[in-house]
N, C-alpha and C. Protein backbone atom coordinates (compact mmCIF):
# COMPACT_ATOMS: atom_id res chain seq x y z
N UNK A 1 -1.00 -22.09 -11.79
CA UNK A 1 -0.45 -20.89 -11.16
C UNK A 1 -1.59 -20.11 -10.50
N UNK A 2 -1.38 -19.49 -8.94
CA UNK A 2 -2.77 -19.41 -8.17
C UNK A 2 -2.34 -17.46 -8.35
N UNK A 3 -3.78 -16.96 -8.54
CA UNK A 3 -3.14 -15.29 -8.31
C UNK A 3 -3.26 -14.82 -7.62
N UNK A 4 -2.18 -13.31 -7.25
CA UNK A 4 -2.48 -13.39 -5.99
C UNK A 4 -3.83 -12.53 -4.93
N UNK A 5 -4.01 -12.67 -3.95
CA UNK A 5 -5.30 -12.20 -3.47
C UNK A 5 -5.91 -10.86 -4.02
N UNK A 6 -4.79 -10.02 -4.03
CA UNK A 6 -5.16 -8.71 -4.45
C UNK A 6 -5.27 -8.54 -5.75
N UNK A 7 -4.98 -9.01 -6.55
CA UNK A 7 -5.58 -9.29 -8.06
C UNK A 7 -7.20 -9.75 -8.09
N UNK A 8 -7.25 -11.13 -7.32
CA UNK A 8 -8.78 -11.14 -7.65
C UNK A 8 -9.68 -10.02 -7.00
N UNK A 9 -9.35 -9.83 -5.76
CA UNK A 9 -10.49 -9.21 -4.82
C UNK A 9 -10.04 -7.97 -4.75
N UNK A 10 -9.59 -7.47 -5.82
CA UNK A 10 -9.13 -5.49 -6.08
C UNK A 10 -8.28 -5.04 -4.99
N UNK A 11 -8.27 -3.68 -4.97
CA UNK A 11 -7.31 -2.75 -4.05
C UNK A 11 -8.32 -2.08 -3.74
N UNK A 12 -7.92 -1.23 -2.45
CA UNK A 12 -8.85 0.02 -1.43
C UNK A 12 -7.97 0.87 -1.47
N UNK A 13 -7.83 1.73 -2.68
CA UNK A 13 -7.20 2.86 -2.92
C UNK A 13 -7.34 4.16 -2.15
N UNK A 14 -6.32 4.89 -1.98
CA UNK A 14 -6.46 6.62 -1.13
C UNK A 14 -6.31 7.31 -1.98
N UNK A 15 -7.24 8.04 -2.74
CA UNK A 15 -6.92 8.98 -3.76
C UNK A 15 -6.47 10.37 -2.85
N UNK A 16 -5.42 10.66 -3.92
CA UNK A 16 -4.80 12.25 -3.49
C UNK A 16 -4.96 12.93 -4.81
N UNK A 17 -4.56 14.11 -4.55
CA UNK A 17 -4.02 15.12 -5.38
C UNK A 17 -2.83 14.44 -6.82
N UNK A 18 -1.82 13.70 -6.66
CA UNK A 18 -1.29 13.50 -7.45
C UNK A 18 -1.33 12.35 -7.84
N UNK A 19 -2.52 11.37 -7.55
CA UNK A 19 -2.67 9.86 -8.04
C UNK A 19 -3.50 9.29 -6.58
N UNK A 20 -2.95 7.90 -6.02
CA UNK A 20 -3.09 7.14 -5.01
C UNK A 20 -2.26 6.41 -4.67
N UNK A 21 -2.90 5.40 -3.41
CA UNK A 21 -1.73 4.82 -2.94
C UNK A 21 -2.59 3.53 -2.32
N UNK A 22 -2.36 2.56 -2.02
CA UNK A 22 -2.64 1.60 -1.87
C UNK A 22 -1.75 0.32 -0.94
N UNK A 23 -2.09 -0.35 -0.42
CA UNK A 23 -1.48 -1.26 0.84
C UNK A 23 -2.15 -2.65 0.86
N UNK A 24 -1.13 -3.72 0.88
CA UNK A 24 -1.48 -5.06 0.95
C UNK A 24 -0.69 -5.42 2.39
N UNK A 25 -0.69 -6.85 2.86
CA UNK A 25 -0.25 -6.96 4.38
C UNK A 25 1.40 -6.72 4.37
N UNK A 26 2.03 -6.89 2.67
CA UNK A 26 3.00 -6.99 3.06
C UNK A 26 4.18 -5.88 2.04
N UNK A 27 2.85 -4.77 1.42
CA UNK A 27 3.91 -3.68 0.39
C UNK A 27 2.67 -2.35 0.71
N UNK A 28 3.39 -1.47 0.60
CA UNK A 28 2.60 0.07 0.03
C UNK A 28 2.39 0.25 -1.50
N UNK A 29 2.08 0.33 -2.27
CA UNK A 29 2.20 0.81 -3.96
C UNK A 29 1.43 2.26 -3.55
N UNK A 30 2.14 2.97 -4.38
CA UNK A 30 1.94 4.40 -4.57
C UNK A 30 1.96 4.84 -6.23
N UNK A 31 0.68 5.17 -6.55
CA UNK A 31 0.51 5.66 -8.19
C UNK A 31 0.42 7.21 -8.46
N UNK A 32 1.93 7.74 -9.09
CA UNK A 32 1.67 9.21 -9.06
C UNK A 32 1.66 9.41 -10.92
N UNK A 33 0.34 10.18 -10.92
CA UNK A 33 0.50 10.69 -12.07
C UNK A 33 1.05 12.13 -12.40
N UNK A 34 2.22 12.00 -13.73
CA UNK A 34 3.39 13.03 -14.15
C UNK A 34 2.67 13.59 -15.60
N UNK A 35 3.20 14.13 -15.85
CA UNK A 35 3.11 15.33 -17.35
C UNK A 35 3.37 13.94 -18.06
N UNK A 36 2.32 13.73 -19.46
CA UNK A 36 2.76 13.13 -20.65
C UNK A 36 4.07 13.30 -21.20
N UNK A 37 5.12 12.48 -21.39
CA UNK A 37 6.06 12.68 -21.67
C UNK A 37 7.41 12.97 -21.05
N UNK A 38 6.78 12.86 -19.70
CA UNK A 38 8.06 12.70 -18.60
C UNK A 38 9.20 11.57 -18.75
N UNK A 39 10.48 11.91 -18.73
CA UNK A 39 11.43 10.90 -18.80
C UNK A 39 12.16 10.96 -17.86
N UNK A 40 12.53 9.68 -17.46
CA UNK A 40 13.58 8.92 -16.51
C UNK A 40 14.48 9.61 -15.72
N UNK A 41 14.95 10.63 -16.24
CA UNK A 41 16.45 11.12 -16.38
C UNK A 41 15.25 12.51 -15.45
N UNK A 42 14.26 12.75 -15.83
CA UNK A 42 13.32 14.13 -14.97
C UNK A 42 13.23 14.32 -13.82
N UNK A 43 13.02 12.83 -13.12
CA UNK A 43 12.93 12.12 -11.82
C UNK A 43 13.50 11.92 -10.86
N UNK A 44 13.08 12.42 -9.60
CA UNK A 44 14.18 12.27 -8.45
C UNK A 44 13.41 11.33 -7.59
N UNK A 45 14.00 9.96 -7.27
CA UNK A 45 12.99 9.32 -6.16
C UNK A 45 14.20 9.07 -4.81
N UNK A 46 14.01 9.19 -4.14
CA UNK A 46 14.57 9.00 -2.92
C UNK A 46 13.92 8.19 -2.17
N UNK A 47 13.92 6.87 -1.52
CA UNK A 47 13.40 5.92 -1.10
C UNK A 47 13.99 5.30 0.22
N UNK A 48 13.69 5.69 1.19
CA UNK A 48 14.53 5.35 2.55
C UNK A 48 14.03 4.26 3.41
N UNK A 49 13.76 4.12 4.74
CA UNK A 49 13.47 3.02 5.18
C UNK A 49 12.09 3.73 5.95
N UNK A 50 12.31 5.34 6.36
CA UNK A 50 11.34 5.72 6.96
C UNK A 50 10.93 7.23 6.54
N UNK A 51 11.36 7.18 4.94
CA UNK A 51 11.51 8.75 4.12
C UNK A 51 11.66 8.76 2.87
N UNK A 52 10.61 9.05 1.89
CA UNK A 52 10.48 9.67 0.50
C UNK A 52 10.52 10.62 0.34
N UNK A 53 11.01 10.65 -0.74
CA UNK A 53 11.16 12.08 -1.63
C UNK A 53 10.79 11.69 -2.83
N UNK A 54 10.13 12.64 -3.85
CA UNK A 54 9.89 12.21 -5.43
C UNK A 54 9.59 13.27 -5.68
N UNK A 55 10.17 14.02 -6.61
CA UNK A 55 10.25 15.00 -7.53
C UNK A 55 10.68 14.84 -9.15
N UNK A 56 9.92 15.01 -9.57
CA UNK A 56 9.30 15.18 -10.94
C UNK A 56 9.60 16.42 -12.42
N UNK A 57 10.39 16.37 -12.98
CA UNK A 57 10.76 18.33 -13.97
C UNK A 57 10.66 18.89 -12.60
N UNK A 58 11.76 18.97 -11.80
CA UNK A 58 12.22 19.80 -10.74
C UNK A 58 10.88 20.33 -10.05
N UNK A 59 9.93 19.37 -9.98
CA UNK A 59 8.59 19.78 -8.83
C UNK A 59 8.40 18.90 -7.70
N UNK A 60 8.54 19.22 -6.62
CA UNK A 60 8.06 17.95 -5.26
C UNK A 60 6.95 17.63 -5.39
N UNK A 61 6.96 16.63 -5.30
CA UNK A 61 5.32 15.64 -5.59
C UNK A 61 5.13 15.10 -3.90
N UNK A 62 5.88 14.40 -3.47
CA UNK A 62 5.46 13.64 -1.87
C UNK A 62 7.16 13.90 -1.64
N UNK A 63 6.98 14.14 -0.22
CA UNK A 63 7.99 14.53 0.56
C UNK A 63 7.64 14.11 2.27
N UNK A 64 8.40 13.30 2.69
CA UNK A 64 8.20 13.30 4.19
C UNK A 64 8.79 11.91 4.85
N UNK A 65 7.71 11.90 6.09
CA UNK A 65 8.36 10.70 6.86
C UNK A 65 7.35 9.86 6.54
N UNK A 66 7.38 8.23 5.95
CA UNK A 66 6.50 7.38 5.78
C UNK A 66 5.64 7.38 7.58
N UNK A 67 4.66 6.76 7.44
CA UNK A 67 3.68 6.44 8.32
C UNK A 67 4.54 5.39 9.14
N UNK A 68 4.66 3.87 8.40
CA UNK A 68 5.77 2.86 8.77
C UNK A 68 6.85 3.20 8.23
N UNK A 69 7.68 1.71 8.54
CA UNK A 69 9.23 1.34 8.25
C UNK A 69 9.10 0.51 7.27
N UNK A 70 9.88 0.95 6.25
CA UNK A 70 9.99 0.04 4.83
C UNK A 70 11.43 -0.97 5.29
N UNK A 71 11.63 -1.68 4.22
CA UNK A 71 13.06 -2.24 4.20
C UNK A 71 13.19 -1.39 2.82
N UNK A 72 14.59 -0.42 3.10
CA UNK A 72 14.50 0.15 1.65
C UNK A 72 15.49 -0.48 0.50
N UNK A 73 16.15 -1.04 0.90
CA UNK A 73 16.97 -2.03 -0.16
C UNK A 73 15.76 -2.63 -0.90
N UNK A 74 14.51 -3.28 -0.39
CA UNK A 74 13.41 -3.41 -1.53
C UNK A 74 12.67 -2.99 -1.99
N UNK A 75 12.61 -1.87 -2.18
CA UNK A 75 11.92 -0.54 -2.31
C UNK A 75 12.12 -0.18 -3.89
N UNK A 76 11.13 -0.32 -4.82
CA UNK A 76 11.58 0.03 -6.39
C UNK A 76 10.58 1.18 -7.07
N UNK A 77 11.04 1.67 -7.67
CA UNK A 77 9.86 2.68 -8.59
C UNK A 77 10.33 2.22 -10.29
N UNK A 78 8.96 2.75 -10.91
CA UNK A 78 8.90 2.81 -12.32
C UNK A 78 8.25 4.33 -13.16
N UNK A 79 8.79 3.97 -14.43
CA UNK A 79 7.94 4.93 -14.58
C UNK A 79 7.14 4.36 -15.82
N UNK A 80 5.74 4.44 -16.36
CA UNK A 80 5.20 3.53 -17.09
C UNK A 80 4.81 4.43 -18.19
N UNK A 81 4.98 4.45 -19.27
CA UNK A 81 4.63 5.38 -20.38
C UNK A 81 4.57 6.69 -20.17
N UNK A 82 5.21 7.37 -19.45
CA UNK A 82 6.06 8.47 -19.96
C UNK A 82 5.04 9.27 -19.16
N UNK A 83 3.86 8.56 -18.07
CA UNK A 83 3.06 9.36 -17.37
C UNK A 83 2.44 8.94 -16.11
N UNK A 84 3.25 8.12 -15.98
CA UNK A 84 2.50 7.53 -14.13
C UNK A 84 4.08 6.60 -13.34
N UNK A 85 4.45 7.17 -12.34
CA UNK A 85 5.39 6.62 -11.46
C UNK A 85 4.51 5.96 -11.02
N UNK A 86 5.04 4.27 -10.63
CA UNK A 86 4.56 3.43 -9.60
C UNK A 86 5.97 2.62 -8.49
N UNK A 87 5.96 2.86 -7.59
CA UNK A 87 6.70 2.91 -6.04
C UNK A 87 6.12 1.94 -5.77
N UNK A 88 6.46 0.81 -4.98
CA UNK A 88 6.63 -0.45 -4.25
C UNK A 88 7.56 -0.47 -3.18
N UNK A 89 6.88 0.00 -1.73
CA UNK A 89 7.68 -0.44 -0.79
C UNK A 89 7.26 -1.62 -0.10
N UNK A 90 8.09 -2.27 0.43
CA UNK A 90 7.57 -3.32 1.81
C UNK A 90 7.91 -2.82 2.72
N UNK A 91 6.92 -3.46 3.49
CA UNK A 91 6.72 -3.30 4.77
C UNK A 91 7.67 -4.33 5.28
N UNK A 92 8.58 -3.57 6.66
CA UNK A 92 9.18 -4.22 7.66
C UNK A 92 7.72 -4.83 8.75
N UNK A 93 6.78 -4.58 9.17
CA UNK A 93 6.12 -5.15 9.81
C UNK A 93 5.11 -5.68 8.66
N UNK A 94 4.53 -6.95 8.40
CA UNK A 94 3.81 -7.72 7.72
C UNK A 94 2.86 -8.60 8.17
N UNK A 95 2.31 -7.82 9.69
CA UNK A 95 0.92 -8.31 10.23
C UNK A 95 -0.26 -7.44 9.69
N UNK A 96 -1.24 -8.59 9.67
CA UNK A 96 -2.57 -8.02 8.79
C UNK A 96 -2.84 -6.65 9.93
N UNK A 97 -2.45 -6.70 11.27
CA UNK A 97 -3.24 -5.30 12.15
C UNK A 97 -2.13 -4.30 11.72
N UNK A 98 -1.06 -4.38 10.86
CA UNK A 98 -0.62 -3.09 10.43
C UNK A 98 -1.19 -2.50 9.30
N UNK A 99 -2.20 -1.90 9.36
CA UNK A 99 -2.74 -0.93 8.40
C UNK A 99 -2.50 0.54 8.76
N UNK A 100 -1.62 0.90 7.42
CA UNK A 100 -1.17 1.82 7.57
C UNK A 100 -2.64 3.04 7.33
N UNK A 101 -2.49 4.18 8.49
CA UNK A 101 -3.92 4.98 8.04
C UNK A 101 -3.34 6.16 7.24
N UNK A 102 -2.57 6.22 7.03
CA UNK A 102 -1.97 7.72 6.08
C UNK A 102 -0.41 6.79 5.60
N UNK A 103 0.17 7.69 4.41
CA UNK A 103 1.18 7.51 3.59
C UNK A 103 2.12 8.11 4.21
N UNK A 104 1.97 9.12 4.86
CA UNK A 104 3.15 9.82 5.56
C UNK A 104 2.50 10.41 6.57
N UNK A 105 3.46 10.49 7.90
CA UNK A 105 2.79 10.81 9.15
C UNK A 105 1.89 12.61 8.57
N UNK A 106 0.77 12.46 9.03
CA UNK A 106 -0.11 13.26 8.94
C UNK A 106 -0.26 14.01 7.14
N UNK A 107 -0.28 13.43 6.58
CA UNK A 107 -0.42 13.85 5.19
C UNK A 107 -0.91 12.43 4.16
N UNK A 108 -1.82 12.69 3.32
CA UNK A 108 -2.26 11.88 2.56
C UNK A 108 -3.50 10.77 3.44
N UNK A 109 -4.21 10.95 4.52
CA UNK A 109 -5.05 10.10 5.04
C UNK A 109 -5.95 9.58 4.46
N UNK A 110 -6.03 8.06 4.95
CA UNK A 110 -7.40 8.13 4.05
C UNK A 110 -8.27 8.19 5.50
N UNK A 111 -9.20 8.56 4.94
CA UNK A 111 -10.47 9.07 5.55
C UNK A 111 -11.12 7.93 6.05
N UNK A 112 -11.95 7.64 6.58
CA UNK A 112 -12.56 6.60 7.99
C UNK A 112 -13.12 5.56 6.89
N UNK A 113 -13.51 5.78 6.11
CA UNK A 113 -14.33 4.46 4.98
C UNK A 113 -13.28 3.99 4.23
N UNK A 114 -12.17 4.41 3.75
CA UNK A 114 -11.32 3.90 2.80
C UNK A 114 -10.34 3.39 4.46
N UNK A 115 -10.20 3.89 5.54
CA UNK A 115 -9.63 2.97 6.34
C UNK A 115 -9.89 2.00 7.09
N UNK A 116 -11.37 2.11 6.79
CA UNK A 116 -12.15 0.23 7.24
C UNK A 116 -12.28 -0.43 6.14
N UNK A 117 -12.19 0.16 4.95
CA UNK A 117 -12.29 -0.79 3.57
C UNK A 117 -10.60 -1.53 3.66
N UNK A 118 -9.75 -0.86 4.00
CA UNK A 118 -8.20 -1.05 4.05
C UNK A 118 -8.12 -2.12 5.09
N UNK A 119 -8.39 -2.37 6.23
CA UNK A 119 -8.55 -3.05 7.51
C UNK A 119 -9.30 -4.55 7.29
N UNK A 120 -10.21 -3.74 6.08
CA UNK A 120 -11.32 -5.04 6.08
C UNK A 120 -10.72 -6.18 5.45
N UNK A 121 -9.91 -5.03 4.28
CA UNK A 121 -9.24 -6.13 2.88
C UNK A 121 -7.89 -6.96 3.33
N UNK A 122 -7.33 -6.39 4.35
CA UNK A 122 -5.98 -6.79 4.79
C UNK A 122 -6.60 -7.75 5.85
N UNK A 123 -7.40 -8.10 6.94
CA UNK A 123 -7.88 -9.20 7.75
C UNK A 123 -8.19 -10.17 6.57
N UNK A 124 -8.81 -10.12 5.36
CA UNK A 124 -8.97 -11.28 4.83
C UNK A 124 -7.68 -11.91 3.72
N UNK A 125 -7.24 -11.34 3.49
CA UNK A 125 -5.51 -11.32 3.56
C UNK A 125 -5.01 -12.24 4.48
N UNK A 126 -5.28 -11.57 5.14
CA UNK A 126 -4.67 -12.63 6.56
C UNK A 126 -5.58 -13.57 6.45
N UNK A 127 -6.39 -14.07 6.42
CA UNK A 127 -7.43 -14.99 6.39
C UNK A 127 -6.92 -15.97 5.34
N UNK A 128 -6.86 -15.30 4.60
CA UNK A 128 -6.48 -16.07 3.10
C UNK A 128 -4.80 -17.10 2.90
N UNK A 129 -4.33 -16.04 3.41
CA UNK A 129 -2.82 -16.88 4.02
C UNK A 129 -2.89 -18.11 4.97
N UNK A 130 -3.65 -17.66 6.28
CA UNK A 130 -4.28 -18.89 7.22
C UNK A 130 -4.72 -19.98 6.39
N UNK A 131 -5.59 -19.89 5.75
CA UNK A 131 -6.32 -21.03 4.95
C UNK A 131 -6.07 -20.80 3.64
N UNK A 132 -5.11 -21.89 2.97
CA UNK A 132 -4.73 -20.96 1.68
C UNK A 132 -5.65 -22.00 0.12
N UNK A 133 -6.26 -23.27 1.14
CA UNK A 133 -6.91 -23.81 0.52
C UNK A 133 -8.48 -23.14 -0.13
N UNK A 134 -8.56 -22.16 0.65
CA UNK A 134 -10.16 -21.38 0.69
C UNK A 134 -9.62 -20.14 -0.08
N UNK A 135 -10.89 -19.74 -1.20
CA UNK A 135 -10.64 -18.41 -1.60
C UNK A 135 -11.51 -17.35 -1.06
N UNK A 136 -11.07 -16.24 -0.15
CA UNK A 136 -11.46 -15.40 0.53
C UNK A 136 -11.58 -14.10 -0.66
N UNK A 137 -11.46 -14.12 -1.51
CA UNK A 137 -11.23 -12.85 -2.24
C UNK A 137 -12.56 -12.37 -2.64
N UNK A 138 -14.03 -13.17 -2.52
CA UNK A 138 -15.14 -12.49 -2.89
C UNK A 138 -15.64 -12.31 -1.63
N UNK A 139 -15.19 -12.63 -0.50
CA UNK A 139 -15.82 -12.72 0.87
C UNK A 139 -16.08 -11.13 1.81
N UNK A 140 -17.21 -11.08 2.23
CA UNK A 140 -17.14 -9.53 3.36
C UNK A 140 -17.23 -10.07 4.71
N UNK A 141 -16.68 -9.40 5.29
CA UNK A 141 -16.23 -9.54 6.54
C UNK A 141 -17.39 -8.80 7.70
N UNK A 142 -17.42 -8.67 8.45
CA UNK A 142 -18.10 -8.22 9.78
C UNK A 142 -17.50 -8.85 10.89
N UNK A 143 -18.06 -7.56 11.94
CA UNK A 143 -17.46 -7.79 13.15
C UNK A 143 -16.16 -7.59 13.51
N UNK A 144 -15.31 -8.51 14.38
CA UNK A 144 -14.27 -7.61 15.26
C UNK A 144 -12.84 -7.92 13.93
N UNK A 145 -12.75 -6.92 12.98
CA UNK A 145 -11.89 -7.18 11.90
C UNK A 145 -10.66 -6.27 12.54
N UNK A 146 -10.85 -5.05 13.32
CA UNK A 146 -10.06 -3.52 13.19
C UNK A 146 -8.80 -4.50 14.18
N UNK A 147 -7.60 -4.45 14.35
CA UNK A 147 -5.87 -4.91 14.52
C UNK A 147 -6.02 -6.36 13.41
N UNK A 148 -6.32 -6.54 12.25
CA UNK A 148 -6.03 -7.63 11.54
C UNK A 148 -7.17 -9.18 12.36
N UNK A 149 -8.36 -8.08 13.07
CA UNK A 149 -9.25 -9.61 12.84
C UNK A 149 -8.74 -10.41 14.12
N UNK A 150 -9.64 -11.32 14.80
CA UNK A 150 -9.38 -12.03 15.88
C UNK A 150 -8.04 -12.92 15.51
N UNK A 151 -7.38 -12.86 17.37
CA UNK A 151 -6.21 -14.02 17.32
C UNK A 151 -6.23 -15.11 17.69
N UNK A 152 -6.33 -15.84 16.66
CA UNK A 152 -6.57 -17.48 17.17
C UNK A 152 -5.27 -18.15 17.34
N UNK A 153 -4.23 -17.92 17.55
CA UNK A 153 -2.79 -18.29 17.98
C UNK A 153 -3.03 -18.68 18.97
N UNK A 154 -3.51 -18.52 20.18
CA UNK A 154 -3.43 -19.52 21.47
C UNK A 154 -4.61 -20.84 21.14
N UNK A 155 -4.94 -20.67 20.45
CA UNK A 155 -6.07 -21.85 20.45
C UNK A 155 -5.17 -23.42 19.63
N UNK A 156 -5.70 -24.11 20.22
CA UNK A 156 -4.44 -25.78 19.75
C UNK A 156 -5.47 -26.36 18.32
């Protein structure tokens, strides 16, 4: 059983205010940390195709218009010991040059190093899919990586 890329070769997390959030070529995960002891029944998640909501003991935590388009029929949250929501959307577009640079249009950015670390990790992603015989997961990249890395599609 092979694991998958982002297991070996980590995540390029966006820390915020209420946790982070994180992006592979083909999901968002979003980690919000809640009050010890938060239950199920506390929780409001609203999960759309191009709009969250999550509120928490009647407090807004993230509210807005996603950056992209999810498919929200696959769109799931948890809540994991009674103190951290974790959200899983996919992405309707699932090319390595969609790197998303913020979580919601103009709110939550990551900042210019966590969005070439994001760019960098998702081209070898793509890399890794291309050649699935090769493990890219300890590999650094340079050069022209920023839309998901050169297109070798016209080449025979």
């Amino acid at each position: 059983m092979s694991v998958h890329f982002e297991e070996r070769s980590g995540v390029v997390p966006c820390k915020t205010l209420w946790g982070s959030w994180y992006q592979t070529m083909e999901e968002v995960f979003i980690e919000v940390n809640v009050p010890s002891g938060t239950s199920a029944k506390e929780i409001k998640c609203n999960l759309g195709s191009s709009q969250i909501e999550l509120c928490a003991k009647g407090k807004e935590i993230i509210k807005g218009k996603l950056f992209g388009t999810t498919v929200s029929d696959e769109a799931t949250w948890t809540l994991e010991d009674g103190k951290l929501i974790r959200i899983i959307l996919m992405k309707t577009n699932r090319e390595a040059g969609n790197c998303w640079l913020s979580l919601l249009e103009g709110q939550y950015c990551a900042d210019p190093w966590v969005q070439d670390q994001m760019q960098r990790k998702l081209t070898l992603e793509r890399f890794q899919r291309e050649n699935p015989g090769f493990d890219f997961s300890g590999a650094e990249i340079s050069g022209n990586f920023a839309g998901g890395g050169p297109d070798f599609s016209n080449l025979k």
